[in-house]
N, C-alpha and C. Protein backbone atom coordinates (compact mmCIF):
# COMPACT_ATOMS: atom_id res chain seq x y z
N UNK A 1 0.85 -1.18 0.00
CA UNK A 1 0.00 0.00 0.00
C UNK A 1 0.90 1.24 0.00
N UNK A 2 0.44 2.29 -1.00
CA UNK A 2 1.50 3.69 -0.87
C UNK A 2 1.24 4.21 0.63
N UNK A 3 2.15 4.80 0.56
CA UNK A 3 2.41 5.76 1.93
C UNK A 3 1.04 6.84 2.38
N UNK A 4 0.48 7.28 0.75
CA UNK A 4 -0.53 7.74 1.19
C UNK A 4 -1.56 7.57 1.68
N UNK A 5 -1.91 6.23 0.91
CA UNK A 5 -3.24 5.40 1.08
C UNK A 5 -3.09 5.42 2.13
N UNK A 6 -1.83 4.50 2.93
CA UNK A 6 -1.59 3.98 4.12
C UNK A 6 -1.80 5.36 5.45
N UNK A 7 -1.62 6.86 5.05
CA UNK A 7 -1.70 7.93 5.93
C UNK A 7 -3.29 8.00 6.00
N UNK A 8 -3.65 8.15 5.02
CA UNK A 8 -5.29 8.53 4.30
C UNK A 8 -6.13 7.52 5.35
N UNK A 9 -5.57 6.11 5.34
CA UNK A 9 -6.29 4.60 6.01
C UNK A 9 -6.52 5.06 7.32
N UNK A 10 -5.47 5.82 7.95
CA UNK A 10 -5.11 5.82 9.51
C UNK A 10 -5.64 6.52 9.72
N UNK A 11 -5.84 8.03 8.86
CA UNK A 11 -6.38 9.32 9.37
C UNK A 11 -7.86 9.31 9.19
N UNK A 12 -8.56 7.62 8.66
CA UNK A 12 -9.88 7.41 8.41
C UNK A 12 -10.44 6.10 9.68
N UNK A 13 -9.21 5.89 10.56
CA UNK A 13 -9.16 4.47 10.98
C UNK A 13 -10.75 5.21 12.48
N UNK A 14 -10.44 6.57 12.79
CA UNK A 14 -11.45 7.27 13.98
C UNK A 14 -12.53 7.80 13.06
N UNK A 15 -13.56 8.00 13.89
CA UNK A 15 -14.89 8.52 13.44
C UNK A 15 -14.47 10.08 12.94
N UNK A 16 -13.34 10.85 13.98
CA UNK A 16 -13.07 12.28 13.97
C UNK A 16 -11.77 12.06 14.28
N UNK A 17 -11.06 12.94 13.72
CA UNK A 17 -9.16 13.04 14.15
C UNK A 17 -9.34 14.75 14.14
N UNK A 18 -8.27 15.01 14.59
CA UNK A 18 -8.11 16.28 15.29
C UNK A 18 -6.87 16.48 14.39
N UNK A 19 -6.79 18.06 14.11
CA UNK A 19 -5.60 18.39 13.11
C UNK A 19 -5.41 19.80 13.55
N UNK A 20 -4.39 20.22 13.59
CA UNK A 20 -4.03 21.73 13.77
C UNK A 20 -3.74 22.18 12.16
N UNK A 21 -4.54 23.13 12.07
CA UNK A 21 -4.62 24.00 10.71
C UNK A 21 -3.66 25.39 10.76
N UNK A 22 -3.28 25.65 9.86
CA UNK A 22 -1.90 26.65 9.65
C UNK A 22 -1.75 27.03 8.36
N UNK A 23 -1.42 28.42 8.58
CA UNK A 23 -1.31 28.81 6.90
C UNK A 23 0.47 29.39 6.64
N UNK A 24 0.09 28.56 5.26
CA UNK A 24 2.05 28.91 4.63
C UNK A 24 1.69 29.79 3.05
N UNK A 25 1.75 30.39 2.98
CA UNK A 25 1.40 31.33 1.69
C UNK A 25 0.57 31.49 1.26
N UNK A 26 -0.29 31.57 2.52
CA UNK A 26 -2.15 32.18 2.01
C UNK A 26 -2.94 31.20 2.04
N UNK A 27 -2.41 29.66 2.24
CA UNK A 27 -2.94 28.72 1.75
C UNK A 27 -3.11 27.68 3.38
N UNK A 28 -4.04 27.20 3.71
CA UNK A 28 -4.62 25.93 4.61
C UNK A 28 -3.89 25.04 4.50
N UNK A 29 -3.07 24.54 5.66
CA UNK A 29 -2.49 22.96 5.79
C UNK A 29 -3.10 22.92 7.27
N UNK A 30 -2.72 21.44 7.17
CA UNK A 30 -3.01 20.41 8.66
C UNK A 30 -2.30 19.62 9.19
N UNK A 31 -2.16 19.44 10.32
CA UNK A 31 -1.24 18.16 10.29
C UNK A 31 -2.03 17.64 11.67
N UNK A 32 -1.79 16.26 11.31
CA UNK A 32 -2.67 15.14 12.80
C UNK A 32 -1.91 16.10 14.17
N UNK A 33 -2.95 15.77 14.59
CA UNK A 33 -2.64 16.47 16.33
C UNK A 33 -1.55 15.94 17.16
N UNK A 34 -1.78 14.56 16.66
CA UNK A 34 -1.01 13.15 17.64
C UNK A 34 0.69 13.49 17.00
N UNK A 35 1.07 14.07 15.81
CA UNK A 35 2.23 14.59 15.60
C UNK A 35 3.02 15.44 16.17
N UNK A 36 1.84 16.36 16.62
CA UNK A 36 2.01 17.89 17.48
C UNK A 36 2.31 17.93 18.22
N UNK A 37 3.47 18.15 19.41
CA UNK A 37 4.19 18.59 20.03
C UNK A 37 3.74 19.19 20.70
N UNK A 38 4.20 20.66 20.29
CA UNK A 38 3.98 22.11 20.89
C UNK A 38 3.67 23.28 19.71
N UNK A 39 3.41 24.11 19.90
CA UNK A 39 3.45 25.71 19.42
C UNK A 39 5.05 26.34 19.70
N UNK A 40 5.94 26.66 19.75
CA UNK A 40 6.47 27.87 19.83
C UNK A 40 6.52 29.32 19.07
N UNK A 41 7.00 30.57 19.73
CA UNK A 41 6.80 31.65 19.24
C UNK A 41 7.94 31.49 18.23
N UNK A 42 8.23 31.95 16.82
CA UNK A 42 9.32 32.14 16.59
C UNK A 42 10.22 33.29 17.27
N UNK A 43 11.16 33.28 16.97
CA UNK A 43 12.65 33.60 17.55
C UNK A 43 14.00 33.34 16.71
N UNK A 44 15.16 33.85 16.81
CA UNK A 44 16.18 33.76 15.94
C UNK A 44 16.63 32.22 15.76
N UNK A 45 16.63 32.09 14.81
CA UNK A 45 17.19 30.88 14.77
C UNK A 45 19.01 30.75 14.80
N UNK A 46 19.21 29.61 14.87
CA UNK A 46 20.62 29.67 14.67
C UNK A 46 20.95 29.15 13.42
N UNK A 47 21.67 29.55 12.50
CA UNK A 47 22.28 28.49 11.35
C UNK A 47 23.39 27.85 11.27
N UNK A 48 23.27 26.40 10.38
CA UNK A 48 24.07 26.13 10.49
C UNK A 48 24.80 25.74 9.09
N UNK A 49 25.92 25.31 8.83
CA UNK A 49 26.19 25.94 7.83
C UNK A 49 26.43 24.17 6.68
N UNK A 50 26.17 24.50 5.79
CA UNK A 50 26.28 23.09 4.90
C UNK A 50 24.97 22.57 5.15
N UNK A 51 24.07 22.81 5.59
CA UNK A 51 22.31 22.73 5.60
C UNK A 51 21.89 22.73 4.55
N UNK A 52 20.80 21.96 4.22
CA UNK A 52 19.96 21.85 2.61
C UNK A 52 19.51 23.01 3.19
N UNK A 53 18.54 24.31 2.06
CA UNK A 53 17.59 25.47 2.05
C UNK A 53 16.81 24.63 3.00
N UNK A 54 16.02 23.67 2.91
CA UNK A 54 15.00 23.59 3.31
C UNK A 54 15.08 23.93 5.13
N UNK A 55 16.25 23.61 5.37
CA UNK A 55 16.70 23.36 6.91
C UNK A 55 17.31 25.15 7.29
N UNK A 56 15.76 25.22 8.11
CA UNK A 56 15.93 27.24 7.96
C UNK A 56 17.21 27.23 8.97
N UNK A 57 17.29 26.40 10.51
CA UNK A 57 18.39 26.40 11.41
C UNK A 57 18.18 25.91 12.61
N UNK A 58 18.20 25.68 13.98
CA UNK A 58 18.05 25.14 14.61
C UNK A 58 17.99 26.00 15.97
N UNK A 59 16.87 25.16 16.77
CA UNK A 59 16.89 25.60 17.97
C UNK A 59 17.50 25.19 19.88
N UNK A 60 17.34 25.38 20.74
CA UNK A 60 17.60 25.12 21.47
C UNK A 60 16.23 24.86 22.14
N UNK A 61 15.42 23.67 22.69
CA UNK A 61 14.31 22.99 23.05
C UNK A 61 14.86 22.40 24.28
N UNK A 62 14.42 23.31 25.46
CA UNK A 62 14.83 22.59 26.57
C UNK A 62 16.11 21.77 26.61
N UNK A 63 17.22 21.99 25.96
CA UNK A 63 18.79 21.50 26.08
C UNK A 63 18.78 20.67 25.20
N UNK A 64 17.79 20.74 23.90
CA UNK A 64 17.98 19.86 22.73
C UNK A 64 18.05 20.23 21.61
N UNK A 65 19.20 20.33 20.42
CA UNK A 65 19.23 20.77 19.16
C UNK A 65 17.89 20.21 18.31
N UNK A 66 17.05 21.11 18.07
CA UNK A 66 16.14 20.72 17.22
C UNK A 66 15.80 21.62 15.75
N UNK A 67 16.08 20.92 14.75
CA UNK A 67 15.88 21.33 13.39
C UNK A 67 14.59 21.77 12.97
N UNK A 68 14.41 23.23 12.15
CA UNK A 68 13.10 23.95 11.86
C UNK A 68 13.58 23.85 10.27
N UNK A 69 12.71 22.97 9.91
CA UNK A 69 12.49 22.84 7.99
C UNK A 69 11.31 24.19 8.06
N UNK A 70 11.71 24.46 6.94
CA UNK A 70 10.58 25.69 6.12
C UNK A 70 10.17 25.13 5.46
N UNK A 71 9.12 25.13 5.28
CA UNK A 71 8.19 24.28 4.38
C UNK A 71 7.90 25.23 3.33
N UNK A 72 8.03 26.25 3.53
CA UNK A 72 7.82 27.24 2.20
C UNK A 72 8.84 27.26 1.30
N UNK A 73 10.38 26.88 1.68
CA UNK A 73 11.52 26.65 1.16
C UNK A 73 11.17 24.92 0.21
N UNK A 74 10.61 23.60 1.48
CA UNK A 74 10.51 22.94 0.60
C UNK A 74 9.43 22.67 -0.30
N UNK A 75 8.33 23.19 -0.19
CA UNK A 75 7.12 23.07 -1.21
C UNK A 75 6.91 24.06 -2.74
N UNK A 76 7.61 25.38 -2.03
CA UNK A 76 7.95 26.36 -3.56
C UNK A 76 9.00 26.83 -3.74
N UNK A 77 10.43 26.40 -3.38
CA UNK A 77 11.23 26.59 -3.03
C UNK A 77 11.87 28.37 -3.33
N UNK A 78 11.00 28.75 -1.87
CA UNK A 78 10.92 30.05 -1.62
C UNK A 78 10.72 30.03 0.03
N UNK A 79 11.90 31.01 0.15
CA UNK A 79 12.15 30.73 2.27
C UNK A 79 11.21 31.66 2.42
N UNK A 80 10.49 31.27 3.76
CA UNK A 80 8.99 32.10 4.08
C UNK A 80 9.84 33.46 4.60
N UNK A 81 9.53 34.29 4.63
CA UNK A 81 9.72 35.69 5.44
C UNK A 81 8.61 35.74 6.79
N UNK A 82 9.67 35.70 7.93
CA UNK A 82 8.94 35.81 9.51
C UNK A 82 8.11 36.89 9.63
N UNK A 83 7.22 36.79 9.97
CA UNK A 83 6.15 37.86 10.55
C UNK A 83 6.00 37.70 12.00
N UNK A 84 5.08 39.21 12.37
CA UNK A 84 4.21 38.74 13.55
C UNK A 84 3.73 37.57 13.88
N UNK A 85 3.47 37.10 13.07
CA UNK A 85 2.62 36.08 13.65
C UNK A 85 3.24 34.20 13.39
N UNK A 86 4.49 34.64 12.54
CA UNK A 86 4.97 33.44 12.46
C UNK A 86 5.15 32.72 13.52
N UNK A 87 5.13 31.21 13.21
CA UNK A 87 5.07 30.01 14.80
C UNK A 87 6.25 28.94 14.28
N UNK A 88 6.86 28.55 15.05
CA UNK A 88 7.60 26.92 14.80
C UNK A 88 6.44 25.74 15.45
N UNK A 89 6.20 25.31 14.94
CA UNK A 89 5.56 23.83 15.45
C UNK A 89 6.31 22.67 15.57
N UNK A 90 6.40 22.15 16.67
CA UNK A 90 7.38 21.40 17.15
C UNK A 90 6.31 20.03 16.63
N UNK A 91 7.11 19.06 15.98
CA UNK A 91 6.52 17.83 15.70
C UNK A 91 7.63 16.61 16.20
N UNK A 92 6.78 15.38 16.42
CA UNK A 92 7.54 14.29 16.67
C UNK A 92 6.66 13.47 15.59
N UNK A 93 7.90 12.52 15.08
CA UNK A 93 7.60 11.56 14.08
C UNK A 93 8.49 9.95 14.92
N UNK A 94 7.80 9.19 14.72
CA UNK A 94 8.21 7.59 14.98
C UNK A 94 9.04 6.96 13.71
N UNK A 95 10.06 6.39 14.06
CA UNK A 95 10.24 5.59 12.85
C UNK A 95 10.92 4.53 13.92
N UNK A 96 11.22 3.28 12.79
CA UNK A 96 11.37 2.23 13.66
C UNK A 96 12.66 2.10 14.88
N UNK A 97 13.50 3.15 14.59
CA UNK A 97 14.53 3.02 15.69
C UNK A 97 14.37 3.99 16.91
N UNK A 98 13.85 5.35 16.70
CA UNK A 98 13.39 6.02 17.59
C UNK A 98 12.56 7.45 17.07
N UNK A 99 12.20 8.14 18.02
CA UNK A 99 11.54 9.22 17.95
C UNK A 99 12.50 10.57 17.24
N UNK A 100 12.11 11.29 16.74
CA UNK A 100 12.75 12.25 15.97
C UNK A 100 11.82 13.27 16.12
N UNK A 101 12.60 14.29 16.49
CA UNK A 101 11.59 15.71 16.89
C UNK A 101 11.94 17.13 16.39
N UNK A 102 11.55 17.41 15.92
CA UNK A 102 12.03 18.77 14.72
C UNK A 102 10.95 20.11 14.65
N UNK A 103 11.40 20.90 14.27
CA UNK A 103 9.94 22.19 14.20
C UNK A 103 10.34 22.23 12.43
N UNK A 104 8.79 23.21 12.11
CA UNK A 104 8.51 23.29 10.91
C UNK A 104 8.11 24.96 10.86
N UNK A 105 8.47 25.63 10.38
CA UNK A 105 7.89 27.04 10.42
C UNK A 105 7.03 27.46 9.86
N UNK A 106 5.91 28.07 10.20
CA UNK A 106 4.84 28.29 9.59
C UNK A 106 4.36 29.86 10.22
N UNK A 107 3.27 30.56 8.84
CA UNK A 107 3.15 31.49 8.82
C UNK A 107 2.48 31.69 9.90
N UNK A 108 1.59 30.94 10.30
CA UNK A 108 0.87 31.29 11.44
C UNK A 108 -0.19 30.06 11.41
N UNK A 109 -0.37 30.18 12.97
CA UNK A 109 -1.25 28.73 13.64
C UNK A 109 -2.87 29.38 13.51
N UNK A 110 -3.82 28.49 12.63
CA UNK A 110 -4.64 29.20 12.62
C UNK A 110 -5.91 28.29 14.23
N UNK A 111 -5.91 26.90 13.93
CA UNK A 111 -7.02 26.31 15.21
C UNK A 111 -6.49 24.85 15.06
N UNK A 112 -7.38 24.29 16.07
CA UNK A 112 -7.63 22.57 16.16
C UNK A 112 -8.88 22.41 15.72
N UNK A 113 -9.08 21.56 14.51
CA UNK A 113 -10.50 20.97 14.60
C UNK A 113 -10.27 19.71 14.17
N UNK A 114 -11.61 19.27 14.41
CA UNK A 114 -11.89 17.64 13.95
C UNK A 114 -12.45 17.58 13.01
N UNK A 115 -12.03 17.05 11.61
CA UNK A 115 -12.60 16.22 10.91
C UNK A 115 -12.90 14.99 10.63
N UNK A 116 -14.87 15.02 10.29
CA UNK A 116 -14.92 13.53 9.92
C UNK A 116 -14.64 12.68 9.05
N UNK A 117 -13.99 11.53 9.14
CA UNK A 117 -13.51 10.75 7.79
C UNK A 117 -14.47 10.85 6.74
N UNK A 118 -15.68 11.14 6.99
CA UNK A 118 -16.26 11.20 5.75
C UNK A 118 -15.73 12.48 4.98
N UNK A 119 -15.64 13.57 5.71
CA UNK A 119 -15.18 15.15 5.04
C UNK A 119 -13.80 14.71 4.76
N UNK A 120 -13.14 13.63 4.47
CA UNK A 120 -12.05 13.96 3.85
C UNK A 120 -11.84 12.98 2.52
N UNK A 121 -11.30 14.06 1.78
CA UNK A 121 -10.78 12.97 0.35
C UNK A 121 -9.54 12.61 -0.09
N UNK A 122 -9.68 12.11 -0.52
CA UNK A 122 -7.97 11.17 -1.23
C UNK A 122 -7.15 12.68 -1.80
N UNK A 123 -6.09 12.42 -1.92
CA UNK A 123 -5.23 13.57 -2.40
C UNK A 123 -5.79 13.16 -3.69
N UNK A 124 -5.53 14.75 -4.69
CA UNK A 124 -6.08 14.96 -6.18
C UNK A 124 -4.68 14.46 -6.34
N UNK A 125 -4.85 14.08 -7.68
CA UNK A 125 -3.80 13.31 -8.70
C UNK A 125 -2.97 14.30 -9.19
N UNK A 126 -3.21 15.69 -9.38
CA UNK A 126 -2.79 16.49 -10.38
C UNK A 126 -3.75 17.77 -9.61
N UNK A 127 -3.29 18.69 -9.90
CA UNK A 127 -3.76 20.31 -10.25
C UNK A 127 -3.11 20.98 -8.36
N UNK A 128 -2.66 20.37 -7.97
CA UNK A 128 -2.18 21.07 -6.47
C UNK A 128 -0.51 21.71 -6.32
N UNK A 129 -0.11 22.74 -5.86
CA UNK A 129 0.82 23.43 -5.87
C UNK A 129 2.23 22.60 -5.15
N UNK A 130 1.79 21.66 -4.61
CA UNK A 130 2.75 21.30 -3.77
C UNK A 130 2.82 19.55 -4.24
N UNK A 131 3.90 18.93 -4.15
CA UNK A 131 4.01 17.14 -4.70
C UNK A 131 3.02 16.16 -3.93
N UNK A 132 2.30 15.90 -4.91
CA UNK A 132 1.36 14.84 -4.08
C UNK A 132 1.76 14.20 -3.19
N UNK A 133 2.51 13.41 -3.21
CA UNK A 133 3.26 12.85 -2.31
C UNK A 133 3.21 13.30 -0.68
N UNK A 134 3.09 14.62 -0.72
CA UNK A 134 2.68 15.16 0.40
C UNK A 134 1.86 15.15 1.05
N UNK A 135 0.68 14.97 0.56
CA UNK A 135 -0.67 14.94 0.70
C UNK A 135 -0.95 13.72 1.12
N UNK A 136 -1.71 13.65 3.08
CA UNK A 136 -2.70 12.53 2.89
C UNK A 136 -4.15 12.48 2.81
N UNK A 137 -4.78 13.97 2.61
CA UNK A 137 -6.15 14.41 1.86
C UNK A 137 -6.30 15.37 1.88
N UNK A 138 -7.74 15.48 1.49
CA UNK A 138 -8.30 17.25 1.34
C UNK A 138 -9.20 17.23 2.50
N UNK A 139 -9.27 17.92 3.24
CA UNK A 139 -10.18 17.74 4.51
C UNK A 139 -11.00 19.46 4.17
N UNK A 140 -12.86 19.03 4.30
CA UNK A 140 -13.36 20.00 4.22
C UNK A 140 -14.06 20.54 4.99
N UNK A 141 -13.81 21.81 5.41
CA UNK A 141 -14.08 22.56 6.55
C UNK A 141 -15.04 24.12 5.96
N UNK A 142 -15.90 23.47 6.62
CA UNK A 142 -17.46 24.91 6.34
C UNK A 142 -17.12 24.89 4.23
N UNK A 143 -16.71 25.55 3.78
CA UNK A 143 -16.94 25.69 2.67
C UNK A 143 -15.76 26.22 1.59
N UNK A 144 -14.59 25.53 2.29
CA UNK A 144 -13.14 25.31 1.77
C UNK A 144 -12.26 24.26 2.26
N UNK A 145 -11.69 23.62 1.73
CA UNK A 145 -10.75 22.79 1.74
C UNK A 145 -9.37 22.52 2.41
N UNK A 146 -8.80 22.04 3.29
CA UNK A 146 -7.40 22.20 3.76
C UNK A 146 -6.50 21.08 3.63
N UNK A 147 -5.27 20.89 3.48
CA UNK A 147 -4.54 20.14 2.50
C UNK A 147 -4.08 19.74 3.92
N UNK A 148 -4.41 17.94 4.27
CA UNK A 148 -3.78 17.13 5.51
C UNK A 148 -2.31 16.63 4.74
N UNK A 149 -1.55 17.28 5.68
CA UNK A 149 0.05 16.57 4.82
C UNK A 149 0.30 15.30 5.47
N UNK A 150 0.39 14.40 4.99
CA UNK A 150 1.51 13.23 4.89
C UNK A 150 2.77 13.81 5.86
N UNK A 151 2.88 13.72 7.11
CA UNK A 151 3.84 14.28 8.09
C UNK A 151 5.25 13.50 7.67
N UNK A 152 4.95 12.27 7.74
CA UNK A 152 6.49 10.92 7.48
C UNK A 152 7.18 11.30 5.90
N UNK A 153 5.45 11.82 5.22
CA UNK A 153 6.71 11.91 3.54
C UNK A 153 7.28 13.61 3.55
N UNK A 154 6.71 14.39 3.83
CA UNK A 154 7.05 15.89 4.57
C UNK A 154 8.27 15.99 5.05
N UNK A 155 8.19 15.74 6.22
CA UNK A 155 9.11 15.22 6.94
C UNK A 155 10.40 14.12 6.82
N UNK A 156 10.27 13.84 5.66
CA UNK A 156 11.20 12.51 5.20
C UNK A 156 12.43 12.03 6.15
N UNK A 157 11.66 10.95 6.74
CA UNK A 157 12.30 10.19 8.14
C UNK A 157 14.25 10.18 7.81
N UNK A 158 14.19 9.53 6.01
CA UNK A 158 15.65 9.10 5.92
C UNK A 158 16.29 10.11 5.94
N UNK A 159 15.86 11.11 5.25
CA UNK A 159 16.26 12.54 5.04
C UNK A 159 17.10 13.17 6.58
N UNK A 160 15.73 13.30 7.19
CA UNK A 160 15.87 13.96 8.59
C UNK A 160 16.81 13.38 9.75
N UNK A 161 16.97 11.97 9.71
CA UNK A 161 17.66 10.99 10.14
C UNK A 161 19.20 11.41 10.04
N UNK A 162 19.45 11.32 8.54
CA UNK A 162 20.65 11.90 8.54
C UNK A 162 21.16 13.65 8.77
N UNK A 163 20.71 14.01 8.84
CA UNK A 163 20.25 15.68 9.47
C UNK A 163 20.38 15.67 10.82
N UNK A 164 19.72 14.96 11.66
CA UNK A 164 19.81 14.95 12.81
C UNK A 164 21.33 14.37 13.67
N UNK A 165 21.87 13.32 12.53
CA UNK A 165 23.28 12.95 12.91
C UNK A 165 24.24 13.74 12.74
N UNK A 166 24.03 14.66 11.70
CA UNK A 166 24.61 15.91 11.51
C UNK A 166 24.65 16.88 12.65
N UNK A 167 23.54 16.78 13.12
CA UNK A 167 22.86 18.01 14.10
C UNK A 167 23.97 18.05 15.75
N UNK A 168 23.67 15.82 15.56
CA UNK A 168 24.72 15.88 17.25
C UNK A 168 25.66 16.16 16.99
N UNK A 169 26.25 16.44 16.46
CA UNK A 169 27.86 17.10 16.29
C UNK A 169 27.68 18.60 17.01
N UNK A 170 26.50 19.29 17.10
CA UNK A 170 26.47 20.59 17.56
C UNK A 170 26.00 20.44 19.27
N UNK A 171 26.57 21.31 19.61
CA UNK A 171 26.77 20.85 21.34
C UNK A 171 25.37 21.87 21.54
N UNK A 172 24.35 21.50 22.31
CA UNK A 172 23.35 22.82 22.61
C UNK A 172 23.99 23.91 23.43
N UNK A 173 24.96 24.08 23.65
CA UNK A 173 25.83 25.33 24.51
C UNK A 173 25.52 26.37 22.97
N UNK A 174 25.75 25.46 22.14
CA UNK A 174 26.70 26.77 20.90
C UNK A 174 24.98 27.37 20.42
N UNK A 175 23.72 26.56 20.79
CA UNK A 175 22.89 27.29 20.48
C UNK A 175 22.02 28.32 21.10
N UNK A 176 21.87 29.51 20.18
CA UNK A 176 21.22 30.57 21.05
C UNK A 176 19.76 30.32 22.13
């Protein structure tokens, strides 16, 4: 089964799942709740240097180097510009050896709601701004649409994995 089906299956497996909604260039995303972490305010990041774009820089999380991907860097490959109201969302992802915990920057946190598996549909094949692949549906809310990402393909475990081995090399002293 693809990765999506297989996200799409899970995020249909409850009557209602809970998603925090957020906007990155005008546009509605979601991501499962059970991913979600925390909120933080943004704040300076630190960089580091030999980083893919996508990897805006890293923070200091209670005495832990944790990596903030821009998702605006990886979906249009265009780095978001911080605002007022910009947020890091701290996510944890599972993979089979351990937990991996990273923030994602986003323009701003808009709520939590629940959608019912029935209000949600399969990712479209074609006509969406960002790689299907990303997508584990369209979830519809009052009388527009919000794009549930695929957190594991987003997030790309192998990707981040090696990122993060990169990362312990940085002592959390050296981060702001």
């Amino acid at each position: 089964m693809s990765q999506n089906l297989l996200s799409l299956t899970e995020a249909q497996g409850a009557e209602e799942q809970q998603y925090l909604v957020f906007t990155l260039r005008g546009e509605l995303f979601a991501l499962g709740l059970l991913n979600v972490r925390e909120i933080i305010e943004y704040n300076q990041l630190t960089e580091v240097p030999l980083m893919p774009d996508t990897v805006r820089g890293v923070i200091n999380l209670r005495g832990a180097v944790v990596p903030v991907i821009d998702l605006s860097s990886s979906f249009w490959k265009q780095r978001a510009t911080p605002g007022k109201r910009t947020c890091i969302v701290i996510v944890e992802l599972d993979d089979s050896a351990k937990q991996r915990v990273m923030g994602i920057l986003v323009d701003s946190v808009n709520k939590v709601v629940e959608i019912p598996r029935a209000d949600i549909e399969p990712p479209p094949s074609f006509g969406t701004k960002i790689r299907t692949d990303f997508i584990a549906g369209m979830g519809k809310l009052d009388d527009h649409f919000v794009i549930i990402l695929n957190a594991a393909r987003v997030l790309s475990v192998e990707q981040l994995a090696a990122l993060q081995e990169d990362l312990q090399q940085v002592p959390a002293e050296a981060v702001a």
